[in-house]
Protein backbone atom coordinates (compact mmCIF):
# COMPACT_ATOMS: atom_id res chain seq x y z
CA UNK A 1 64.73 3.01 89.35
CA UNK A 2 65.81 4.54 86.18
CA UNK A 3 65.55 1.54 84.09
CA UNK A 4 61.70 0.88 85.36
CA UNK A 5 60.88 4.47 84.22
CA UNK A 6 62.10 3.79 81.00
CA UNK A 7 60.31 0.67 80.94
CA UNK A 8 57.06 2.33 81.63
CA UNK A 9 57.92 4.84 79.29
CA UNK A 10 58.15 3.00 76.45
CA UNK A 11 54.94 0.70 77.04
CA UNK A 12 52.95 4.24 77.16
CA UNK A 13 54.67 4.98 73.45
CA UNK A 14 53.79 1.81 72.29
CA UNK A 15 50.12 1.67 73.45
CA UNK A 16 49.23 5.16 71.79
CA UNK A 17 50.61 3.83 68.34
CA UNK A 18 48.06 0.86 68.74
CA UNK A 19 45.73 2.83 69.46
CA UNK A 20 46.25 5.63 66.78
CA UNK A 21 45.92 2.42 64.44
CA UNK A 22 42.92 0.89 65.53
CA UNK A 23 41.65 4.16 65.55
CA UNK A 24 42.60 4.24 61.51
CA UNK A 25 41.36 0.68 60.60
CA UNK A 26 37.78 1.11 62.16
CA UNK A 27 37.42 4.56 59.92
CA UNK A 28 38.25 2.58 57.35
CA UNK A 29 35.90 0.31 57.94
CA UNK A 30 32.87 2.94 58.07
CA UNK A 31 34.09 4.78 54.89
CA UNK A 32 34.20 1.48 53.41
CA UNK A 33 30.64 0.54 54.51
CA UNK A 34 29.60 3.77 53.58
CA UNK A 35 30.67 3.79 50.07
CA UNK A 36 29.03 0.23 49.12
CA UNK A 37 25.66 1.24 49.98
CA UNK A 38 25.00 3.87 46.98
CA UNK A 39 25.58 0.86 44.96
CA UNK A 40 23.68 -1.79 46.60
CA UNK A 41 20.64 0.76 46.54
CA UNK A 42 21.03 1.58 42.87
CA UNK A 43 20.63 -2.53 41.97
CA UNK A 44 18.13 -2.87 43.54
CA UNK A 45 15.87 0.05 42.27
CA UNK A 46 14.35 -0.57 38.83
CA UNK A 47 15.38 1.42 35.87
CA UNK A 48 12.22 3.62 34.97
CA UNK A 49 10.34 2.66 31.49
CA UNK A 50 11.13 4.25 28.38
CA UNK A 51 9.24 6.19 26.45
CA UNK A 52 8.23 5.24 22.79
CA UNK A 53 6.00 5.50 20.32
CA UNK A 54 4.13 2.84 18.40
CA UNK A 55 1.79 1.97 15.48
CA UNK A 56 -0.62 -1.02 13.99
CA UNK A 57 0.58 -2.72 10.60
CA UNK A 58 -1.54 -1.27 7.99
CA UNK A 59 -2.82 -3.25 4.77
CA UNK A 60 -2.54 -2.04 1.16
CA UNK A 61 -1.07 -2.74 -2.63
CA UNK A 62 2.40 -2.34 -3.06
CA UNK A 63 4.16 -1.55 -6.39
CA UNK A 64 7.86 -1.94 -7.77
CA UNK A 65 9.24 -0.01 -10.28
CA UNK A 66 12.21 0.95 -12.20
CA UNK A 67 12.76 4.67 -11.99
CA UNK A 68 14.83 6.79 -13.74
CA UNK A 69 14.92 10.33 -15.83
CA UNK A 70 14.85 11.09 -19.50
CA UNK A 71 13.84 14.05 -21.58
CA UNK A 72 11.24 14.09 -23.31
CA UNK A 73 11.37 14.56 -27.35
CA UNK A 74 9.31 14.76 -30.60
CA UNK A 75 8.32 11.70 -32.12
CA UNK A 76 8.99 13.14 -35.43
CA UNK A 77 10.74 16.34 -36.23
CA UNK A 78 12.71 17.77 -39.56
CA UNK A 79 14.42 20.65 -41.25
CA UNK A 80 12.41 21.58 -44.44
CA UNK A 81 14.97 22.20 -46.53
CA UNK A 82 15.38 24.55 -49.99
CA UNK A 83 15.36 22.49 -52.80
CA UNK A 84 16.25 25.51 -55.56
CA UNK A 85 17.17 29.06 -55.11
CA UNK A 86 15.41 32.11 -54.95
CA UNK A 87 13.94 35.21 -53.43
CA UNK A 88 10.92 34.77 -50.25
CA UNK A 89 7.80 35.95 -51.99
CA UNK A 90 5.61 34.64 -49.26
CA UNK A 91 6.09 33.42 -45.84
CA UNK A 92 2.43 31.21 -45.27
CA UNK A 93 3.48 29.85 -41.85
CA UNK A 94 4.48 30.49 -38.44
CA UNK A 95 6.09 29.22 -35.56
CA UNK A 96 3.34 27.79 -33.36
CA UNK A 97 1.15 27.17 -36.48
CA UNK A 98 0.06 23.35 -36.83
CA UNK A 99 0.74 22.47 -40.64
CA UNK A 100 -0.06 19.04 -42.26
CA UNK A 101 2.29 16.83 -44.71
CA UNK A 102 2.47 18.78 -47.94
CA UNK A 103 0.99 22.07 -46.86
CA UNK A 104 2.94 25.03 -48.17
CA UNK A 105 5.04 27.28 -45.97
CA UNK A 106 6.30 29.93 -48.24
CA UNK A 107 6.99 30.91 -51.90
CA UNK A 108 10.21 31.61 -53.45
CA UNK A 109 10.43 34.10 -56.69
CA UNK A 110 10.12 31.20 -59.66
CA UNK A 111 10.24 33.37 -62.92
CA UNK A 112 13.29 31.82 -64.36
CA UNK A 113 12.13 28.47 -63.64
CA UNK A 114 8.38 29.16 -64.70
CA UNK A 115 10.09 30.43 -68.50
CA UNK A 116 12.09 27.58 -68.78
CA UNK A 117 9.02 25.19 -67.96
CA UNK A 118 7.10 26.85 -70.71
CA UNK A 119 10.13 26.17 -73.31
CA UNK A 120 10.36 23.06 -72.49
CA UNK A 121 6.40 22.33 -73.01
CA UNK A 122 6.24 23.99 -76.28
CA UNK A 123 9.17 21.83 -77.41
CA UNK A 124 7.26 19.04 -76.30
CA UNK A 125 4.13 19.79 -77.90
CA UNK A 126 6.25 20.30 -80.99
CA UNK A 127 7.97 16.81 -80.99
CA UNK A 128 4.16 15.52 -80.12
CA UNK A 129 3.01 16.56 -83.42
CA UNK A 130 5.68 14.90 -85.48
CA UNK A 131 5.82 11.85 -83.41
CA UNK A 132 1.90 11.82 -84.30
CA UNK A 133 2.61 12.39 -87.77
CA UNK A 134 5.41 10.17 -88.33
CA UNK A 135 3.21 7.46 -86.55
CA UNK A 136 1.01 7.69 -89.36
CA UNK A 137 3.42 7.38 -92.06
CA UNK A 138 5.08 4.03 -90.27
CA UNK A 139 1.85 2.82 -90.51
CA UNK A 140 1.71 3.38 -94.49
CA UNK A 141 5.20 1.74 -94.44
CA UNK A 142 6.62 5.51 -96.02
CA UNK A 143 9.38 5.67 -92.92
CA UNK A 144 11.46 3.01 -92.06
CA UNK A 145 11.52 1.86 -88.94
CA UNK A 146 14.58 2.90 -87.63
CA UNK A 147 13.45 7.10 -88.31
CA UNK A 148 10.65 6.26 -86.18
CA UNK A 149 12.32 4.94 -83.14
CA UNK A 150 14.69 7.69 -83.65
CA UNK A 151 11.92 10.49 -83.02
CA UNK A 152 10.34 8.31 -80.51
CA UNK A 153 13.53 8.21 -78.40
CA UNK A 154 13.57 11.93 -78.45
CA UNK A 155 10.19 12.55 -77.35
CA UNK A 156 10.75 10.31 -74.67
CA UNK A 157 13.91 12.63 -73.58
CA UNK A 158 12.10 15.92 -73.95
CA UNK A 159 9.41 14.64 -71.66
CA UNK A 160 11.93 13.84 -69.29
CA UNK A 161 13.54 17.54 -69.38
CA UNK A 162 9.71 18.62 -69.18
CA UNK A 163 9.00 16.42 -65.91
CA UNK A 164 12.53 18.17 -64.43
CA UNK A 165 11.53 21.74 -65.36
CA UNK A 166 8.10 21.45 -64.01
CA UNK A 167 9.35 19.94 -60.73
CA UNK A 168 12.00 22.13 -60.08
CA UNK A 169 9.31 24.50 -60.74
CA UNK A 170 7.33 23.12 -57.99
CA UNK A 171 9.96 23.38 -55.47
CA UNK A 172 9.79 26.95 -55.29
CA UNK A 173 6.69 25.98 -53.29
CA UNK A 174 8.12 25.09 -49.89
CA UNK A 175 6.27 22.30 -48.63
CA UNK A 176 6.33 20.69 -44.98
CA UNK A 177 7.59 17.01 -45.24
CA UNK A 178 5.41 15.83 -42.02
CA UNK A 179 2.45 17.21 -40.32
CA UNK A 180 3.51 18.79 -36.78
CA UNK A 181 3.79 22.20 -35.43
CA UNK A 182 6.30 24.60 -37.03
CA UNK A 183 8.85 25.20 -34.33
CA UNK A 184 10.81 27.32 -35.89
CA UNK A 185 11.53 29.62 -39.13
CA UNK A 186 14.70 30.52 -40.16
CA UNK A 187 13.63 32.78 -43.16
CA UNK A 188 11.98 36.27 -43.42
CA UNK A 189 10.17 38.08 -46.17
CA UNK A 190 12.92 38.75 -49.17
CA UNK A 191 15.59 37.24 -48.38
CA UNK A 192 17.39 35.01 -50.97
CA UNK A 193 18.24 31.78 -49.86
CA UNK A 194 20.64 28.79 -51.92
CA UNK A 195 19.52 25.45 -52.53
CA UNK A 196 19.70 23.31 -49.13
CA UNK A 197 19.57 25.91 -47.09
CA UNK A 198 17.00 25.69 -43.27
CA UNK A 199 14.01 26.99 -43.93
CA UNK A 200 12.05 26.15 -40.99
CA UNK A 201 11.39 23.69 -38.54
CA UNK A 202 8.23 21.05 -38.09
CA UNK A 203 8.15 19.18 -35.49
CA UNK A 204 5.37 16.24 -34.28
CA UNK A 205 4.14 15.81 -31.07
CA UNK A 206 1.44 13.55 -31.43
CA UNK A 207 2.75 11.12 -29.68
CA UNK A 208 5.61 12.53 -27.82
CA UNK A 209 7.85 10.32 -26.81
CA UNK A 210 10.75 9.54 -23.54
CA UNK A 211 13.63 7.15 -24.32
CA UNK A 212 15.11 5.32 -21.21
CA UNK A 213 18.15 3.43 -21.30
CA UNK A 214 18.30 1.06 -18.66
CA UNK A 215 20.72 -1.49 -17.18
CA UNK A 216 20.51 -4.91 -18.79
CA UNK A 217 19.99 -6.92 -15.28
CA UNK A 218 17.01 -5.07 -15.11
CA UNK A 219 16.04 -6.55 -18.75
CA UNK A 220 13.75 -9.27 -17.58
CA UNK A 221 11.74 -6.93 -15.09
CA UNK A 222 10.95 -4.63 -18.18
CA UNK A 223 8.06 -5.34 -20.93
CA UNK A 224 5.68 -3.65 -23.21
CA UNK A 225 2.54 -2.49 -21.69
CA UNK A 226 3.45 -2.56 -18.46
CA UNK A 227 2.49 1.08 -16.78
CA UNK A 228 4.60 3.70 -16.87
CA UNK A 229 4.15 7.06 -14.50
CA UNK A 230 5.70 10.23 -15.08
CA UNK A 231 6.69 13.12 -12.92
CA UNK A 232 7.59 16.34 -14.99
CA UNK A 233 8.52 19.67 -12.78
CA UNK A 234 7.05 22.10 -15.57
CA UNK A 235 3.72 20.22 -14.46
CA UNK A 236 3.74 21.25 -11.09
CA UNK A 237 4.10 17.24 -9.95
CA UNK A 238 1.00 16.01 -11.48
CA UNK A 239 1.77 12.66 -12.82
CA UNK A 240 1.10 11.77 -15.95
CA UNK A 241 -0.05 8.05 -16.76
CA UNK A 242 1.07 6.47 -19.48
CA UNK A 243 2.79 2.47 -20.41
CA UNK A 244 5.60 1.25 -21.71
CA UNK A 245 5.40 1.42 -25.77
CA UNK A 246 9.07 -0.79 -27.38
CA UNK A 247 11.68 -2.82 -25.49
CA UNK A 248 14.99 -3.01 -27.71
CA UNK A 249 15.56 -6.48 -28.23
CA UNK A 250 19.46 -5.86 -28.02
CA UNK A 251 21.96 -4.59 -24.91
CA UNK A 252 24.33 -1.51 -26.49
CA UNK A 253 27.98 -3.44 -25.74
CA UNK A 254 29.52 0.12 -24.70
CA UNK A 255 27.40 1.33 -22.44
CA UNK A 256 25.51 -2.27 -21.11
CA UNK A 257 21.54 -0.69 -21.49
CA UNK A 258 18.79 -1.23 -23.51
CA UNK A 259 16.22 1.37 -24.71
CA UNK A 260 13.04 1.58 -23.75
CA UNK A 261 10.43 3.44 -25.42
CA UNK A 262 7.60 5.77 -23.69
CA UNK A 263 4.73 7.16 -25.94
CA UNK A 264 3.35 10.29 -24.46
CA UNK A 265 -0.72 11.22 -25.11
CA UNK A 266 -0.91 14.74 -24.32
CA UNK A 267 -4.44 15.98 -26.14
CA UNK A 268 -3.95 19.66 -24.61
CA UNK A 269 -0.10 19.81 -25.41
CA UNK A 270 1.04 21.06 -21.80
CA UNK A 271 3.95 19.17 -22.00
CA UNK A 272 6.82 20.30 -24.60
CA UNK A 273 9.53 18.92 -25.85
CA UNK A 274 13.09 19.40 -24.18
CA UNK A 275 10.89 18.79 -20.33
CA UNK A 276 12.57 17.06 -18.01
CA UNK A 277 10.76 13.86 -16.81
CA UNK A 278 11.27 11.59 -13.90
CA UNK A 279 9.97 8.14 -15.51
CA UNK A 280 8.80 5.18 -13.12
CA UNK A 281 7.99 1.72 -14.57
CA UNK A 282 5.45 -0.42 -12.35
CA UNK A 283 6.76 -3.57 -12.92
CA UNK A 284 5.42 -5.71 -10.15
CA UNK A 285 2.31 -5.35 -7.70
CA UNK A 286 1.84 -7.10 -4.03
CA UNK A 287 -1.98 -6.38 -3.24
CA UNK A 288 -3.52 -6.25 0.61
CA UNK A 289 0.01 -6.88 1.89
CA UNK A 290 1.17 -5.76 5.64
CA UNK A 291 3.47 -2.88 6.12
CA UNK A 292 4.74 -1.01 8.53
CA UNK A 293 6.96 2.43 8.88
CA UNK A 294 10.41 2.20 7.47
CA UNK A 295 11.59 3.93 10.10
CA UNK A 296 10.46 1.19 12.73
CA UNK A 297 12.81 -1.62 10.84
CA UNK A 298 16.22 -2.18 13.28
CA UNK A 299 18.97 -3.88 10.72
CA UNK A 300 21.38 -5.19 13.32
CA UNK A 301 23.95 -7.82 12.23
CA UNK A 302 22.67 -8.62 9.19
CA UNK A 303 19.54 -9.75 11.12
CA UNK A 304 16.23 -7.74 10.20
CA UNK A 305 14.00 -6.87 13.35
CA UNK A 306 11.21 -4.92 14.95
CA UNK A 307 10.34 -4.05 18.44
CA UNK A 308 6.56 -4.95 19.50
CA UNK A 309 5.28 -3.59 23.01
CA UNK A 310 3.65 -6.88 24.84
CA UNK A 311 2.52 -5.78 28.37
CA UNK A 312 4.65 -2.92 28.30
CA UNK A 313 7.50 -4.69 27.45
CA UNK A 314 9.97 -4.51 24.38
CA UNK A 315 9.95 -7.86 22.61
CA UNK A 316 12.02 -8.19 19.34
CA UNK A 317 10.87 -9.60 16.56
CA UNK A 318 12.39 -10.89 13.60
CA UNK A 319 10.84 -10.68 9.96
CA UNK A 320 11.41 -10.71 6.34
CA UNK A 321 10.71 -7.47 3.93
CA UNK A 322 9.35 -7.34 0.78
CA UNK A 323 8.81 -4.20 -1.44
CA UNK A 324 8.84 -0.40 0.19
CA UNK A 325 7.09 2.39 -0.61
CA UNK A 326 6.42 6.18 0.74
CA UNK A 327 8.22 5.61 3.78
CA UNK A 328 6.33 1.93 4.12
CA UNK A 329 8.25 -1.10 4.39
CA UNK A 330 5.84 -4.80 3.10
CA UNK A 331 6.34 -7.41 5.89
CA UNK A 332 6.29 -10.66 4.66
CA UNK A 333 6.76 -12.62 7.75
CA UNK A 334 7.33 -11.86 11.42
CA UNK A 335 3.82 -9.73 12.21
CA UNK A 336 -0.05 -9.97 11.98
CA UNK A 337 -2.01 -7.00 11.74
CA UNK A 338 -2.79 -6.70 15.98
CA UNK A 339 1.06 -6.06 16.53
CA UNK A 340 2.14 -2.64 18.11
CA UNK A 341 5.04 -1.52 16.31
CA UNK A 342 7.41 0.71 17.99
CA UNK A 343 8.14 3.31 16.00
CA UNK A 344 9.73 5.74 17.76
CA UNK A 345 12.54 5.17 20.35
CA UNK A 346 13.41 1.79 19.32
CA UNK A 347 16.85 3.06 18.37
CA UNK A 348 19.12 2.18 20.99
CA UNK A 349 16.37 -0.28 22.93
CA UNK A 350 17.20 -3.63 24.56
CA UNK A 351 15.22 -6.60 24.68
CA UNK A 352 12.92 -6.98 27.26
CA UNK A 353 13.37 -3.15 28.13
CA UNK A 354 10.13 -2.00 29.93
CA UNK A 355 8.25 0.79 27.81
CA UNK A 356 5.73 3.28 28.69
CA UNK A 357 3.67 4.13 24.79
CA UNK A 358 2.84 7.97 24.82
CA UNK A 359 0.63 8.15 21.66
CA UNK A 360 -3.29 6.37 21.39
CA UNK A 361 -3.01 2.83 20.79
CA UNK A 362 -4.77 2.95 17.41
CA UNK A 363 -2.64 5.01 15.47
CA UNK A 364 -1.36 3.78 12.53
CA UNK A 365 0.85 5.11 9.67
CA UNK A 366 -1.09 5.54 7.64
CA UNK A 367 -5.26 5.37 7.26
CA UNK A 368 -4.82 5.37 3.67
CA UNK A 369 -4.96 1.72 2.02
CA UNK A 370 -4.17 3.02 -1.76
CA UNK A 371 -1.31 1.80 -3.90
CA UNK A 372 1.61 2.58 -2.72
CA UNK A 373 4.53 4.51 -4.27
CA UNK A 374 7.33 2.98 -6.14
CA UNK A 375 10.23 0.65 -5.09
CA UNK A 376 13.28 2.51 -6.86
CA UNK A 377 15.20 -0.66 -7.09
CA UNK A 378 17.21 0.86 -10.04
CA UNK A 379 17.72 4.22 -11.45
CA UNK A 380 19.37 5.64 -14.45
């Protein structure tokens, strides 16, 4: 009897652990179950559209240029400088004042020079008399001929002390070498100034001129005549048209540029020298070409693209840029006009991605079909 007990016992034991562990497993099962269906339901919804924005191709001339800075300078300028000494008797010009080439400035005290001069005339009007008279007697063979060369030789060297005396005299009128504006005077009324020493400044700004040293690969792009615009700050950003004036024919060694000379028109002399200018040279044009925002170019892998909606559905497209200009990229291959660019939210966007466009339909980037800005594809 014992050992049946036992025997029943132990089957009881052994029937709760299996059934403890069915138990387990079929939980199992259901958490299982439960867990896969989440995922099942999020394959098979769709992912919703995304939003972007997008834009028509516009049309319009494009320019390149080669931009860079310079300031600009006088096309002439120079010191007038004493030629003799003296006391300022007169100052005849101011700064501002426009002067011509040989128009005095000022008057130094010439006394001594003005006595001397006068010596040296009456000495020659002296020697003028007996050269006249000893003329005569040469010609009645009563000097030989060697007296008469003798007093011809020294007439010829008084006139030549006469010439010095009255052009030393001269120079105590200062003169201005060029015609210009006097930009500056170094002298006042009575002072006493040496030979050589600044008396003023004239400078010429008819033309005015920029000089631009650029790069030599860019040497072949650059040309005379070809149109020049320039951006000064004192200006207020109004550009100021202009063309390209001298092309050195020769690349400095040390630094690897060539200069480039602007001439500057300015009839009503706003612009000074010393400005700073920002200089850009057109030198190519692509007229009536496509372009689209820069911002809706995607430069993946070396591979050029744009995103175009087609029934509300992201299709890339690759294509080939030309020139760029005020935030406009040229297409040269790829588009036609009826594309709609995405321009906003292409970042990030896969192919065939479904889209929903929030702006109109028509907008484009710009309505203006001017000439473009400038490609800087080198600067100084």
């Amino acid at each position: 009897m014992r050992c049946l007990v036992s025997d029943c016992g132990s089957t009881g034991e052994e029937s709760m652990k299996l059934y403890r562990m069915g138990a387990v497993a079929l939980i199992c099962v259901f958490l299982l179950g439960g867990c896969d269906r989440p995922d099942d339901k999020n394959e098979d919804e769709e992912s919703p559209p995304i939003p972007v924005e997008t834009s028509l191709p516009v049309r319009g001339d494009v320019v390149a240029v080669y931009s860079g800075t310079a300031p600009i300078e006088a096309f002439a300028e120079a010191d007038v400088i004493a030629k003799v000494a003296g006391e300022v008797r007169e100052v005849l010009a101011e700064e501002g004042d426009d002067v011509k080439a040989g128009q005095i400035l000022a008057r130094l005290d010439g006394d001594r020079l003005r006595l001397e001069l006068n010596e040296s005339q009456a000495r020659l009007r002296k020697l003028q008399r007996d050269f006249a008279r000893n003329r005569n007697l040469k010609e009645k063979s009563l000097i030989s001929e060697g007296d008469f060369e003798k007093i011809q030789y020294e007439l010829e060297a008084l006139q030549a002390s006469y010439n010095l005396a009255s052009l030393e005299f001269d120079y105590t009128q200062i003169r201005a070498p060029i015609s210009g504006v006097v930009s500056e005077r170094f002298i006042k009324l009575g002072n006493t100034i040496t030979m050589g020493e600044p008396v003023f400044r004239v400078t010429s700004i008819e033309p005015l001129v920029a000089y631009l040293y650029v790069p030599e690969r860019e040497y072949r792009k650059i040309s005379p005549g070809q149109p020049v615009r320039i951006d000064i700050d004192a200006l207020g950003g109004e550009q100021v048209p202009t063309a390209v004036t001298r092309v050195s024919p020769s690349i400095d060694a040390e630094t690897g540029t060539f200069k480039v000379t602007i001439e500057i028109l300015d009839p009503e002399r706003r612009i000074k020298p010393g400005m700073f200018a920002r200089i850009s040279i057109v030198y190519d044009k692509h007229e009536d070409v496509l372009q689209v925002p820069r911002s809706a170019i995607v430069d993946e892998m070396s591979t050029i693209s744009v995103f175009v909606v087609e029934d509300n559905v992201a299709i890339r497209r690759p294509v080939q840029t030309g020139f760029a200009a005020n935030g406009l990229i040229e297409i040269t291959n790829g588009l036609d006009d009826k594309d709609h660019v995405i321009t906003v939210g292409q970042v990030g966007l896969k192919p065939e991605a479904k889209v929903t466009v929030i702006n109109a339909p028509d907008e484009s980037p710009s309505d203006s079909t001017e000439e473009s800005g400038s490609v800087t594809e080198g600067q100084d």
